[in-house]
N, C-alpha and C. Protein backbone atom coordinates (compact mmCIF):
# COMPACT_ATOMS: atom_id res chain seq x y z
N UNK A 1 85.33 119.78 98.79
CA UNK A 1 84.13 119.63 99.62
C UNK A 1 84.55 119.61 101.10
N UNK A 2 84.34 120.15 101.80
CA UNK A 2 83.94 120.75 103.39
C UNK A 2 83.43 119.08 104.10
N UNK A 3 84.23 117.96 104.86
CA UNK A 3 84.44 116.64 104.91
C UNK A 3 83.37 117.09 106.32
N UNK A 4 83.45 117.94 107.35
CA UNK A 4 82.82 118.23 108.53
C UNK A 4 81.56 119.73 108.67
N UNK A 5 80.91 119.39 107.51
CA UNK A 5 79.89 120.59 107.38
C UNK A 5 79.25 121.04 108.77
N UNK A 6 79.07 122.28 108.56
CA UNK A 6 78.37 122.62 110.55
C UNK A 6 77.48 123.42 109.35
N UNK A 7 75.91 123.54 109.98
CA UNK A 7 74.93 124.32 109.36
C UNK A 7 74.71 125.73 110.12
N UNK A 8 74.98 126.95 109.11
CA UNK A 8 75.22 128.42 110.27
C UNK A 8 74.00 128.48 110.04
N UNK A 9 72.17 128.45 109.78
CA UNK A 9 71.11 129.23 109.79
C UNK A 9 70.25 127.82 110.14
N UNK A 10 69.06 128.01 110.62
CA UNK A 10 68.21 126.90 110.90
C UNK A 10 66.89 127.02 109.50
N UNK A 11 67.67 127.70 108.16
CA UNK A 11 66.76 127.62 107.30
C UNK A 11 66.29 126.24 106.90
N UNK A 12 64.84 125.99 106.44
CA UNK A 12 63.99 124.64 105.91
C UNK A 12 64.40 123.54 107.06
N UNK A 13 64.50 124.14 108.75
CA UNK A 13 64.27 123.19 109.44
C UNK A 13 63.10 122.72 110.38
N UNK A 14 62.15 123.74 109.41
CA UNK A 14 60.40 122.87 110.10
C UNK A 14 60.34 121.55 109.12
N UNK A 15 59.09 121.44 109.74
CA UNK A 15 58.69 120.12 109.35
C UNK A 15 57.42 119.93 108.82
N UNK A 16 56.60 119.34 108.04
CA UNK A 16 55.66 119.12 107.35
C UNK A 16 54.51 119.33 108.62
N UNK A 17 54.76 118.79 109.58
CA UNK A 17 53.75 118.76 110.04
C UNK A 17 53.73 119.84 110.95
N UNK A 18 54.99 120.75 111.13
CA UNK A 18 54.59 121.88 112.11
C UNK A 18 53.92 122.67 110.80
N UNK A 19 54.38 123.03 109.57
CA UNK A 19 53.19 123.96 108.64
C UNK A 19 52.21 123.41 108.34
N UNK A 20 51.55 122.21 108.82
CA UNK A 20 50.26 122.11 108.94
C UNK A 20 49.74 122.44 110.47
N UNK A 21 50.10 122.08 110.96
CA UNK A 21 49.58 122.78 112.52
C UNK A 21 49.60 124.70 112.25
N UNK A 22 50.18 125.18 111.40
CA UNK A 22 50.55 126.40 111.28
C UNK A 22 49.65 127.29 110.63
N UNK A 23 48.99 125.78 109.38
CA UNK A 23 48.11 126.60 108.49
C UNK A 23 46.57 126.75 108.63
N UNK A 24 46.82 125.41 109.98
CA UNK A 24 45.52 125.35 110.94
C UNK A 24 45.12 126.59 111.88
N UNK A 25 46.11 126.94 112.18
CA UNK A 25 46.25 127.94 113.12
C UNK A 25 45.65 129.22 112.56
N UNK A 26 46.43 129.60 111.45
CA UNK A 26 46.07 130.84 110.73
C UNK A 26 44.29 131.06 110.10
N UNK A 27 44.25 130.02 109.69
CA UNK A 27 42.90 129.69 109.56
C UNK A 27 41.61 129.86 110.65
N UNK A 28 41.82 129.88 111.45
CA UNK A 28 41.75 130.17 113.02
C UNK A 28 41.53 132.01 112.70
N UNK A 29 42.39 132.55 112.57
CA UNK A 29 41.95 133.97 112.82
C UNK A 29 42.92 134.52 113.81
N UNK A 30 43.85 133.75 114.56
CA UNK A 30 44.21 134.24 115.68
C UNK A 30 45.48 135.10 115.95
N UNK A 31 46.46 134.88 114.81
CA UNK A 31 47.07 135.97 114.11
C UNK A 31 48.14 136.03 112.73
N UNK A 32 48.64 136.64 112.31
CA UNK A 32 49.09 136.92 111.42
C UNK A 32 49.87 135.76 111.03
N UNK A 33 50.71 135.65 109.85
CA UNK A 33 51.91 135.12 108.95
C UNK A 33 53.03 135.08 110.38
N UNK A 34 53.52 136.14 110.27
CA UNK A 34 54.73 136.01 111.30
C UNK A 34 54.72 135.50 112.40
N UNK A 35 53.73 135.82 113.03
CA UNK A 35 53.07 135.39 114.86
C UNK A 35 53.40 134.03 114.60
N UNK A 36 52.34 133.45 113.64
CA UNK A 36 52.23 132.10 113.53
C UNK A 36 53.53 130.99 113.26
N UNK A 37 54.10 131.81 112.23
CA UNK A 37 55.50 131.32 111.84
C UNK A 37 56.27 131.15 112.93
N UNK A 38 56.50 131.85 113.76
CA UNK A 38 57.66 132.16 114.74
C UNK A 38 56.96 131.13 116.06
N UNK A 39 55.71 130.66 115.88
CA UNK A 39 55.01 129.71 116.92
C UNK A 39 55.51 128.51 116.72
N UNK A 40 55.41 128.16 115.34
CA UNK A 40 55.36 126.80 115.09
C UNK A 40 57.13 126.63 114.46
N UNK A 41 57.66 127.44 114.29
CA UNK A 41 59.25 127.33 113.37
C UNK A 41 59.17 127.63 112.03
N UNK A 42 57.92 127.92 111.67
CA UNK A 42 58.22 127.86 109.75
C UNK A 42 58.26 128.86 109.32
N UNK A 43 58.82 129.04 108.31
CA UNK A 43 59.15 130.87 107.89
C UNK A 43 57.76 131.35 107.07
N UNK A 44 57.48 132.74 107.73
CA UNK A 44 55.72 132.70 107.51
C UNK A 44 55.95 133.11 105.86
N UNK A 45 56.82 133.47 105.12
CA UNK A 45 56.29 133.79 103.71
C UNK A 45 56.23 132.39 103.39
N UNK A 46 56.89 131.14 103.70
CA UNK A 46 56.30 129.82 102.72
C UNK A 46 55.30 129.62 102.95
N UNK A 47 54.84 129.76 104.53
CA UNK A 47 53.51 130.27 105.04
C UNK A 47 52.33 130.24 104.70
N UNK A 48 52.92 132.06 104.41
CA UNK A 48 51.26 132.82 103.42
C UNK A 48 51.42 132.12 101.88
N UNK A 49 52.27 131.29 101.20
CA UNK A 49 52.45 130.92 99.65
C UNK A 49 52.05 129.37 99.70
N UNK A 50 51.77 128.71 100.96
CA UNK A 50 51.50 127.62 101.27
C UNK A 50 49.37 127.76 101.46
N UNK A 51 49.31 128.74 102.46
CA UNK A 51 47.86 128.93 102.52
C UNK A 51 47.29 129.53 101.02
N UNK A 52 47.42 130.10 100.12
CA UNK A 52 47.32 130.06 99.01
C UNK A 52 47.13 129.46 98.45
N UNK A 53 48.16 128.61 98.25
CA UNK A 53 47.84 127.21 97.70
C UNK A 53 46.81 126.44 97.45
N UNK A 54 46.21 126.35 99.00
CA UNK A 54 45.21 125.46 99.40
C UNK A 54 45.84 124.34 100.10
N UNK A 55 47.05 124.42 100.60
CA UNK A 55 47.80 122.92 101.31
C UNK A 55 48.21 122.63 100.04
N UNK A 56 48.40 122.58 99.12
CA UNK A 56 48.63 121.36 97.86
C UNK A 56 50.07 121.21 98.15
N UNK A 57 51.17 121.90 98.28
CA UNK A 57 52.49 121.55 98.54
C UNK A 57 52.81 120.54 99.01
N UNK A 58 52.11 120.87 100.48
CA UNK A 58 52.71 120.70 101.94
C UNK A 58 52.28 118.78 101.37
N UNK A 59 50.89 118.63 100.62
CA UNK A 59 50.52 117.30 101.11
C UNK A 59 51.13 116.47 99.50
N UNK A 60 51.35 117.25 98.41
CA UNK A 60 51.98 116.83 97.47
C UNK A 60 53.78 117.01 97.12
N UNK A 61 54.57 117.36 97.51
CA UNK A 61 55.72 117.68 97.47
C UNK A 61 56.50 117.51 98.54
N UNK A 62 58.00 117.55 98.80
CA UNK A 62 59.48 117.98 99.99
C UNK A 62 58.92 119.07 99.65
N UNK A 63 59.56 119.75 100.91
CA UNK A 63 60.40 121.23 100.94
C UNK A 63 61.88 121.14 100.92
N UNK A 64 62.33 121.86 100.49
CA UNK A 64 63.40 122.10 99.76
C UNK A 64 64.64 121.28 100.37
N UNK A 65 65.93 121.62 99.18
CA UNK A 65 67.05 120.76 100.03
C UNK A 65 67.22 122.13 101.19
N UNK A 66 68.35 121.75 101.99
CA UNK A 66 68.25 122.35 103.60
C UNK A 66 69.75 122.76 103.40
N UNK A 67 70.52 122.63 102.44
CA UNK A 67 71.95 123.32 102.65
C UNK A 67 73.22 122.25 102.86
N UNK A 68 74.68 122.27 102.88
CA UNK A 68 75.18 122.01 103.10
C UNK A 68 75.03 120.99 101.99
N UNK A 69 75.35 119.46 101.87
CA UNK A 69 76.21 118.37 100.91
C UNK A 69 74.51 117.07 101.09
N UNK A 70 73.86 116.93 99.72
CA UNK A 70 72.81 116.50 99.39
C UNK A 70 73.32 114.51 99.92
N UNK A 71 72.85 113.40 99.95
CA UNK A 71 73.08 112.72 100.53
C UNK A 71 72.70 111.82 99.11
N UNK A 72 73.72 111.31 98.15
CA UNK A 72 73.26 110.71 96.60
C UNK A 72 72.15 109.64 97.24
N UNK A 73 72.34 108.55 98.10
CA UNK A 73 71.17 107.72 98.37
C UNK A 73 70.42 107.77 99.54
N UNK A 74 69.35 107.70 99.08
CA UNK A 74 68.13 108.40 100.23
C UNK A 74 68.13 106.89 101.22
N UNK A 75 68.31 106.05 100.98
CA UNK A 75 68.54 104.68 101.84
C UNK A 75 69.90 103.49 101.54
N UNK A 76 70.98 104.24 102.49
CA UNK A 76 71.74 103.65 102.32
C UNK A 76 72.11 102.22 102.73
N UNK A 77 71.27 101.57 103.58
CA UNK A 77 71.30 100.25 104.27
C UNK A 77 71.69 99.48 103.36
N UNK A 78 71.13 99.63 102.09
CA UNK A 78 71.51 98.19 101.21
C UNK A 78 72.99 98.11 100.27
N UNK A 79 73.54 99.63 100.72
CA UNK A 79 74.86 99.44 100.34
C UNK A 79 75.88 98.77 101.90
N UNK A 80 75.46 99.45 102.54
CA UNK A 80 76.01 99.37 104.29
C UNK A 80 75.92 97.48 104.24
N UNK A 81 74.80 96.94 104.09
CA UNK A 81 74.62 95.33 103.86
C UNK A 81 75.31 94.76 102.77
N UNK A 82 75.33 95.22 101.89
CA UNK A 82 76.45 94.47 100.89
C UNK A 82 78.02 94.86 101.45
N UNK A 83 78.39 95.42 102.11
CA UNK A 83 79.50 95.55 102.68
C UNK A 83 79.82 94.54 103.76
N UNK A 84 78.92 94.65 104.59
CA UNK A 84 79.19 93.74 105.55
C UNK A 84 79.33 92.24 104.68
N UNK A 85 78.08 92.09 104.14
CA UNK A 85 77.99 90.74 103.80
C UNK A 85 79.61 89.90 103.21
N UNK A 86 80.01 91.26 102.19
CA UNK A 86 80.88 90.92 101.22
C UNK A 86 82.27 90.30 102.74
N UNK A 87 82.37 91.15 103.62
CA UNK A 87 83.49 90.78 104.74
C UNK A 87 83.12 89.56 105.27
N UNK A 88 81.95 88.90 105.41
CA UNK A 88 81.97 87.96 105.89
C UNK A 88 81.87 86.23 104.85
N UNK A 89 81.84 86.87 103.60
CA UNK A 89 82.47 85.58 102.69
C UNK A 89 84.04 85.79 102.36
N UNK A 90 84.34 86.55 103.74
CA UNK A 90 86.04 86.38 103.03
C UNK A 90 86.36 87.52 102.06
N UNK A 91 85.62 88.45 100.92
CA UNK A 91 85.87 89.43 100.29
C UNK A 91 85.35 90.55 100.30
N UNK A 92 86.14 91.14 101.44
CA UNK A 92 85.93 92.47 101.74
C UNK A 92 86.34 93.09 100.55
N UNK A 93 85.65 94.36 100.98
CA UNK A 93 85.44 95.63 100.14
C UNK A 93 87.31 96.62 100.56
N UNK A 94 87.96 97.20 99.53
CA UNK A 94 88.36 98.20 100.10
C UNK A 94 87.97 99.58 100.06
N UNK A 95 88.60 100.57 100.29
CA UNK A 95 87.63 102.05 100.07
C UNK A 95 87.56 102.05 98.61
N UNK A 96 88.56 101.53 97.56
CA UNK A 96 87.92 101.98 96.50
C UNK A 96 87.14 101.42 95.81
N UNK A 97 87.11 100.06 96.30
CA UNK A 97 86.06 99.11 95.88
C UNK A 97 84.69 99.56 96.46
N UNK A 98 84.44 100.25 97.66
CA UNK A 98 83.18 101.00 97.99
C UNK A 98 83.15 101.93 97.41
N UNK A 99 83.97 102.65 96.58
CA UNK A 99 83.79 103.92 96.00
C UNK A 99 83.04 103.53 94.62
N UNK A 100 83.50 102.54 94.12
CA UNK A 100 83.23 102.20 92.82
C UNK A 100 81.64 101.37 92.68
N UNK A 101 81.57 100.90 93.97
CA UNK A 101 80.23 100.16 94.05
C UNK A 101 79.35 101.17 94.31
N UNK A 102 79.74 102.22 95.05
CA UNK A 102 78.17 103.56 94.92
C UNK A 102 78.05 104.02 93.49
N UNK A 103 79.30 104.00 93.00
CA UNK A 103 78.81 104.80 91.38
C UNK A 103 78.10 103.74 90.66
N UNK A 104 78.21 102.74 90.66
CA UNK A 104 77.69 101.82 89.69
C UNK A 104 75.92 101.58 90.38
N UNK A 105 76.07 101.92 92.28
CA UNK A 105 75.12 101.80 92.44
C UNK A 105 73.87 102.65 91.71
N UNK A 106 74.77 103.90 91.86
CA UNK A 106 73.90 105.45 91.18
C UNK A 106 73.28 105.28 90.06
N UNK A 107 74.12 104.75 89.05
CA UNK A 107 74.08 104.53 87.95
C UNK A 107 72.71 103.68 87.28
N UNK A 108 73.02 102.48 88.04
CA UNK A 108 71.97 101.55 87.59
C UNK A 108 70.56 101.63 87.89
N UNK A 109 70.76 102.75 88.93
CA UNK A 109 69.29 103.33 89.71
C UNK A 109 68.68 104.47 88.93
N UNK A 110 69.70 104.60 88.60
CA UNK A 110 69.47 106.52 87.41
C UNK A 110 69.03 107.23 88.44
N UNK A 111 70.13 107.54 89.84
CA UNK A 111 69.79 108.61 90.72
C UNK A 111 70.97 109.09 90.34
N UNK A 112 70.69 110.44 90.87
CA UNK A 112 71.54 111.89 90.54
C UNK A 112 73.07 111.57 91.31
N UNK A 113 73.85 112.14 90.62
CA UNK A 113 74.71 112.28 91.23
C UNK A 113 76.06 113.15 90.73
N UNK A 114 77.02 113.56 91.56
CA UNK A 114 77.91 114.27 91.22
C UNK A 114 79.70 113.35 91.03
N UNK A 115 78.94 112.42 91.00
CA UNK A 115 80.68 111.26 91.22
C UNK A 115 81.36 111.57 89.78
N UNK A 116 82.95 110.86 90.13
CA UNK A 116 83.94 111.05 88.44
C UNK A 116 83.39 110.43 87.55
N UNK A 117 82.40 110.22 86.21
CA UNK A 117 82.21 109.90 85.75
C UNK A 117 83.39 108.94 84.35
N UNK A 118 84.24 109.19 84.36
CA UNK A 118 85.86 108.63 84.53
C UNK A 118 86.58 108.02 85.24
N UNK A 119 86.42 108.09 86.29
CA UNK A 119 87.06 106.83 86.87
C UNK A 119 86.41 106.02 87.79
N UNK A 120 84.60 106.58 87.29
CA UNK A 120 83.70 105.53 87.51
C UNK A 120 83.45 105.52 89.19
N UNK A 121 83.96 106.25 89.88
CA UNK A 121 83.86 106.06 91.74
C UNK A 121 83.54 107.00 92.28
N UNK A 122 82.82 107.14 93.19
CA UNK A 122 82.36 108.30 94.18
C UNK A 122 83.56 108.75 95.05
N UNK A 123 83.57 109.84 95.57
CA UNK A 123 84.73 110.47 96.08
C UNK A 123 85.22 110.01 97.41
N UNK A 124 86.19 110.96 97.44
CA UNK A 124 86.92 110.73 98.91
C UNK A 124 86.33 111.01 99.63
N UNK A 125 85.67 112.50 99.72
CA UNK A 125 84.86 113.10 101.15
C UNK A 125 83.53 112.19 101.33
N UNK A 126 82.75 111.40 99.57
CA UNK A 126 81.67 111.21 99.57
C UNK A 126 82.13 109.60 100.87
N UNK A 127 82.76 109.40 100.91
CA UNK A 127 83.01 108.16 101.33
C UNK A 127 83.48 108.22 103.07
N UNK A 128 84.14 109.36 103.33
CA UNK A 128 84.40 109.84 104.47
C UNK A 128 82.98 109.92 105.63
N UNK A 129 82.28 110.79 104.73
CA UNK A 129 80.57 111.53 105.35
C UNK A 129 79.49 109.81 105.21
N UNK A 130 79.79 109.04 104.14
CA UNK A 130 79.09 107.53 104.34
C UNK A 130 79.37 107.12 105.44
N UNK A 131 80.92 106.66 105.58
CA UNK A 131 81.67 106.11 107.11
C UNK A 131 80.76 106.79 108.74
N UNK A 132 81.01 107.91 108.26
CA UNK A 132 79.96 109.12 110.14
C UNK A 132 78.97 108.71 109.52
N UNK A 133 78.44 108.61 109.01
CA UNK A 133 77.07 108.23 108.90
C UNK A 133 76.21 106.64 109.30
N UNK A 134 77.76 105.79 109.11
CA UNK A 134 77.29 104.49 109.65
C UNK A 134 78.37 103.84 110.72
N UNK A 135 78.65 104.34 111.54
CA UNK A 135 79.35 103.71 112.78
C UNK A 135 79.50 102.79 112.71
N UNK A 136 78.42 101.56 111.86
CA UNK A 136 79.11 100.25 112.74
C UNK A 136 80.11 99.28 111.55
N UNK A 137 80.47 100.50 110.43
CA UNK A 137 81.90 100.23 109.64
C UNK A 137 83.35 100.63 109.94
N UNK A 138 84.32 99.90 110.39
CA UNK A 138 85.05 100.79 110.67
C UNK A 138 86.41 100.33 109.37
N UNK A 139 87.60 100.78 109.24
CA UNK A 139 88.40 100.37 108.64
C UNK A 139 89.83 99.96 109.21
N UNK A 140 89.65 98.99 108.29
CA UNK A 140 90.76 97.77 109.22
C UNK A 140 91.44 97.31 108.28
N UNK A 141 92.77 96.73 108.79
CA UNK A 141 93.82 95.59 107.99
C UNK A 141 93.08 94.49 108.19
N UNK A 142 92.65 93.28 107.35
CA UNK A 142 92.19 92.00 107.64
C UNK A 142 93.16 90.90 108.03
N UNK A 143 93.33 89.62 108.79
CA UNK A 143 94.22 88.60 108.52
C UNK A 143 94.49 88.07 107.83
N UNK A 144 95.67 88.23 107.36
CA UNK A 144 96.02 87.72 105.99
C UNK A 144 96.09 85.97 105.97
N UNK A 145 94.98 85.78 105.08
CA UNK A 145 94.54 84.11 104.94
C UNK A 145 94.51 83.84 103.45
N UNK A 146 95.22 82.66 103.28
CA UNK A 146 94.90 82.09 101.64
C UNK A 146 93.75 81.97 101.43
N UNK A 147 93.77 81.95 100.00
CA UNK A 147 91.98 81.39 99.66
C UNK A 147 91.86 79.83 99.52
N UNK A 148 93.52 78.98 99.58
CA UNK A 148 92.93 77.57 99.92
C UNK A 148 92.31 77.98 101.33
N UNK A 149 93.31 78.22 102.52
CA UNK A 149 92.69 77.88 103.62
C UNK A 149 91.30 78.58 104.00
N UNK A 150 90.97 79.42 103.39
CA UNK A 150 89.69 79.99 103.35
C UNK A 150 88.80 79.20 103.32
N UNK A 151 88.85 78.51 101.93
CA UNK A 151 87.93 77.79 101.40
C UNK A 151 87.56 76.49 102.50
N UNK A 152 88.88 75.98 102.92
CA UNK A 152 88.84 74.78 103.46
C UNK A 152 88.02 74.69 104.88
N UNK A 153 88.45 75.78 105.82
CA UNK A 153 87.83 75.75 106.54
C UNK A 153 86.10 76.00 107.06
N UNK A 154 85.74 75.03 106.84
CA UNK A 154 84.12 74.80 107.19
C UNK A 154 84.21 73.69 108.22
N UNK A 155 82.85 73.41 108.51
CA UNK A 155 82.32 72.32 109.09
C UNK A 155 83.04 70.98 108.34
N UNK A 156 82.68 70.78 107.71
CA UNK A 156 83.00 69.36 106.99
C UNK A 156 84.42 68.92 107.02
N UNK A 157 85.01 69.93 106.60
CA UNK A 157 86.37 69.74 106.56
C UNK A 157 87.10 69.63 107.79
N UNK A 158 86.53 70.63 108.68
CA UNK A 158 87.16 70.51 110.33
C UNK A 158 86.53 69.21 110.95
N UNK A 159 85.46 68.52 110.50
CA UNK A 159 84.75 67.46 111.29
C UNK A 159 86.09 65.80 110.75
N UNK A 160 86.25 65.91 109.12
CA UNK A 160 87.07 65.09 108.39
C UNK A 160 88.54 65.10 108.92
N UNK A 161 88.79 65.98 109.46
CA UNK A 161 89.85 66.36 109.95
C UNK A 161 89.94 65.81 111.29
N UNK A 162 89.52 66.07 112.19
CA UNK A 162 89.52 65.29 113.48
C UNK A 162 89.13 64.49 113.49
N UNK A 163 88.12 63.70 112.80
CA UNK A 163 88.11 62.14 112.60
C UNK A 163 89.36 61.57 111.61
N UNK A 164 89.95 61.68 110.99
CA UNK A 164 90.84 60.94 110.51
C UNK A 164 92.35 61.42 111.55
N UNK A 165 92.25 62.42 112.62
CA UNK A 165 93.21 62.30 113.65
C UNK A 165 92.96 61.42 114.29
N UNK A 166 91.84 61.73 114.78
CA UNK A 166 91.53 60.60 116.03
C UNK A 166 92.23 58.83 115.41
N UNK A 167 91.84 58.76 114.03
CA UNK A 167 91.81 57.56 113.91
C UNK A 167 93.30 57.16 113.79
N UNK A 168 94.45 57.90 112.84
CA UNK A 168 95.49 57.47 113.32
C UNK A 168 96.35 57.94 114.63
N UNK A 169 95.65 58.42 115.48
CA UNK A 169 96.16 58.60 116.77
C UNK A 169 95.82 57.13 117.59
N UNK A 170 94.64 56.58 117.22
CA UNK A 170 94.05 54.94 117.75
C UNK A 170 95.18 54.12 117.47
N UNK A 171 95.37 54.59 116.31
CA UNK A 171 96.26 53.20 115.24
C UNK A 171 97.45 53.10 115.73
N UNK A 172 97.76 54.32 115.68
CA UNK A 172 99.55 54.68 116.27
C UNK A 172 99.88 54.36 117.27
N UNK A 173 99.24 55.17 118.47
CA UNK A 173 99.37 55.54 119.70
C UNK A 173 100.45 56.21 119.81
N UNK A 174 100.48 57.78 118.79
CA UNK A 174 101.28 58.56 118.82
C UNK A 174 101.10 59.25 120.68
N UNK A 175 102.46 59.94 121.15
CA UNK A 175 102.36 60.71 122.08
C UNK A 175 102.30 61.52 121.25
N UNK A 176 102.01 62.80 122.63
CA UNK A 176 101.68 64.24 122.67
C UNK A 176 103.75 64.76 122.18
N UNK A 177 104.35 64.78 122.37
CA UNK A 177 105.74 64.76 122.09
C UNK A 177 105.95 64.63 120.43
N UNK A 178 105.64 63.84 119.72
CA UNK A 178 105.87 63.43 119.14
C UNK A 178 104.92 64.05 117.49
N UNK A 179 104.19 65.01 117.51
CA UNK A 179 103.09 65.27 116.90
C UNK A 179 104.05 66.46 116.56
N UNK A 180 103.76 66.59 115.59
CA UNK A 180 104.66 68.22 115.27
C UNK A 180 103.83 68.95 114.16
N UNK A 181 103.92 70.08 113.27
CA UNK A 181 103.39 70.74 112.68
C UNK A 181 104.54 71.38 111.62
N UNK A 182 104.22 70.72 110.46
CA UNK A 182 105.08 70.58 109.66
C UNK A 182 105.23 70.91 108.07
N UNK A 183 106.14 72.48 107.71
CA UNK A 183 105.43 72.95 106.37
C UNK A 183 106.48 72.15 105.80
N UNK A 184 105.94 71.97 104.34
CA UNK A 184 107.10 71.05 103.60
C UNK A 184 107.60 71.62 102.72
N UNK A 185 106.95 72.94 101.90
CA UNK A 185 107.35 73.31 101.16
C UNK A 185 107.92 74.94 101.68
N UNK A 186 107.36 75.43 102.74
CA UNK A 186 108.29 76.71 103.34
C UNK A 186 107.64 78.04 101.88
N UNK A 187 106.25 77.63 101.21
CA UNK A 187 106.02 78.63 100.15
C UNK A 187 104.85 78.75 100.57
N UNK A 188 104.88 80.49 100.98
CA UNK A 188 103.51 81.06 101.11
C UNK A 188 102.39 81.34 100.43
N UNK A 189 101.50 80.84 100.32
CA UNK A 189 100.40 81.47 99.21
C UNK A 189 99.32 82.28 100.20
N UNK A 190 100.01 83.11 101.05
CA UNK A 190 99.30 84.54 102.02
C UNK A 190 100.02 85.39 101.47
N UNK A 191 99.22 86.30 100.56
CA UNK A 191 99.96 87.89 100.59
C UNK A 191 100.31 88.54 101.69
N UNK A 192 101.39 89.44 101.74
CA UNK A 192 102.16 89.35 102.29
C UNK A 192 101.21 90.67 103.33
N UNK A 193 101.20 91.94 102.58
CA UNK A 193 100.06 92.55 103.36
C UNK A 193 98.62 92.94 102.44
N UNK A 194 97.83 92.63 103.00
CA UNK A 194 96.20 92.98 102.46
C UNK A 194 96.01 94.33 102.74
N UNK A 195 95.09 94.51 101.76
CA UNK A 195 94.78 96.25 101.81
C UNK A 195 93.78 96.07 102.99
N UNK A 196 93.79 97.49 103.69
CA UNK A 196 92.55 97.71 104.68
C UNK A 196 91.05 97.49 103.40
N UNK A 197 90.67 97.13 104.72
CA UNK A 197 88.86 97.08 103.89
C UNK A 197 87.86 97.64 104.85
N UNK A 198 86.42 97.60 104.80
CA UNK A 198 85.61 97.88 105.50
C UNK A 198 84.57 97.31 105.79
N UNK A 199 84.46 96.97 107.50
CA UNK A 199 84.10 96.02 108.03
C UNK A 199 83.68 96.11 108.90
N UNK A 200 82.53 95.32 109.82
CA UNK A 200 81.70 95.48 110.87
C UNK A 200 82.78 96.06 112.19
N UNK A 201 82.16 97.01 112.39
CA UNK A 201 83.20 97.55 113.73
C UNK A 201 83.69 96.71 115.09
N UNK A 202 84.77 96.74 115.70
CA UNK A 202 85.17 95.28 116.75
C UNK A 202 85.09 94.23 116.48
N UNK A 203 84.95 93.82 115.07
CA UNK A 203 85.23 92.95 114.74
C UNK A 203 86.69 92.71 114.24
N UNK A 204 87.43 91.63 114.46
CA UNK A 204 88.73 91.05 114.09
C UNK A 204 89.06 90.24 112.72
């Protein structure tokens, strides 16, 4: 698949409402299929097969797909929002974890689609053309943080925390000298590197 499609013809790029201004027109008397077509942008044989009709298309149906790579979800925001969301409880997405969440998305929706039905994930390019499509994801290495200290850090815990400093700092009357920061066991529970994921853009 073609990751940077360019469209060579401006075929099916009117719009519903220029072939109604179009079919108004013709109706009118004032000239032909082509005249009219070439006024408004629409190609006059859908035109004359549209005035035929009686309008029924134009006000019951799309016109056609337009070329180039079909777009599997017609509203992608609520995948774009579960992404973000997922980065900001700490479990980001990586690309293949977004790959795998559109297929399952497809799936459960029973919309069309062309993904591996084997290894269950939407593609590379499909995932490339999502990314240009939503700027404000970009892909990043995250800071590598445990899931104790993850967890720990909230309100409560940072509030419990400086109150029980404060208090044996009262008790003590430790100096500033004298305070140190101190691992005891020298064993990391931070992987060492995290996969990139995808995440609100400028963000750290």
């Amino acid at each position: 698949m073609v990751r940077n499609y360019k469209r060579k013809t401006n075929k099916q790029c009117w719009t519903d409402e220029n072939m109604r201004l179009a079919i108004e027109e013709w109706k009118k008397g004032s000239a032909g299929y082509r005249q009219i077509g070439e006024q408004f942008y629409a190609p006059w044989s859908t035109l004359r097969d549209r005035v035929k009709n009686n309008n029924k298309i134009i006000t019951g149906a799309k016109k056609g797909f337009a070329g180039g790579f079909r777009k599997v979800f017609t509203n992608e925001q609520e995948l774009c929002t579960c992404i973000l969301r997922m980065e900001e409880v700490l479990l980001g997405l990586s690309r293949g974890d977004v790959r795998h969440v559109a297929y399952q998305m497809a799936v459960r929706n029973n919309i069309p689609h062309n993904f591996n039905n084997n290894s269950e994930m939407a593609g590379n390019d499909w995932l490339v053309s999502f990314r240009h499509r939503h700027p404000e994801l970009s892909l990043r290495t995250p800071e590598a943080t445990s899931a104790a200290r993850a967890r720990g850090f909230n309100k409560a815990s940072v509030d419990r925390f400086y109150r029980l400093y404060a208090e044996l700092v009262d008790a003590n009357v430790f100096e500033p000298g004298n305070v140190y920061n101190v691992d005891e066991t020298g064993i990391t529970t931070v992987q060492s590197k995290p996969s990139k994921i995808l995440g609100r853009c400028g963000k750290k």
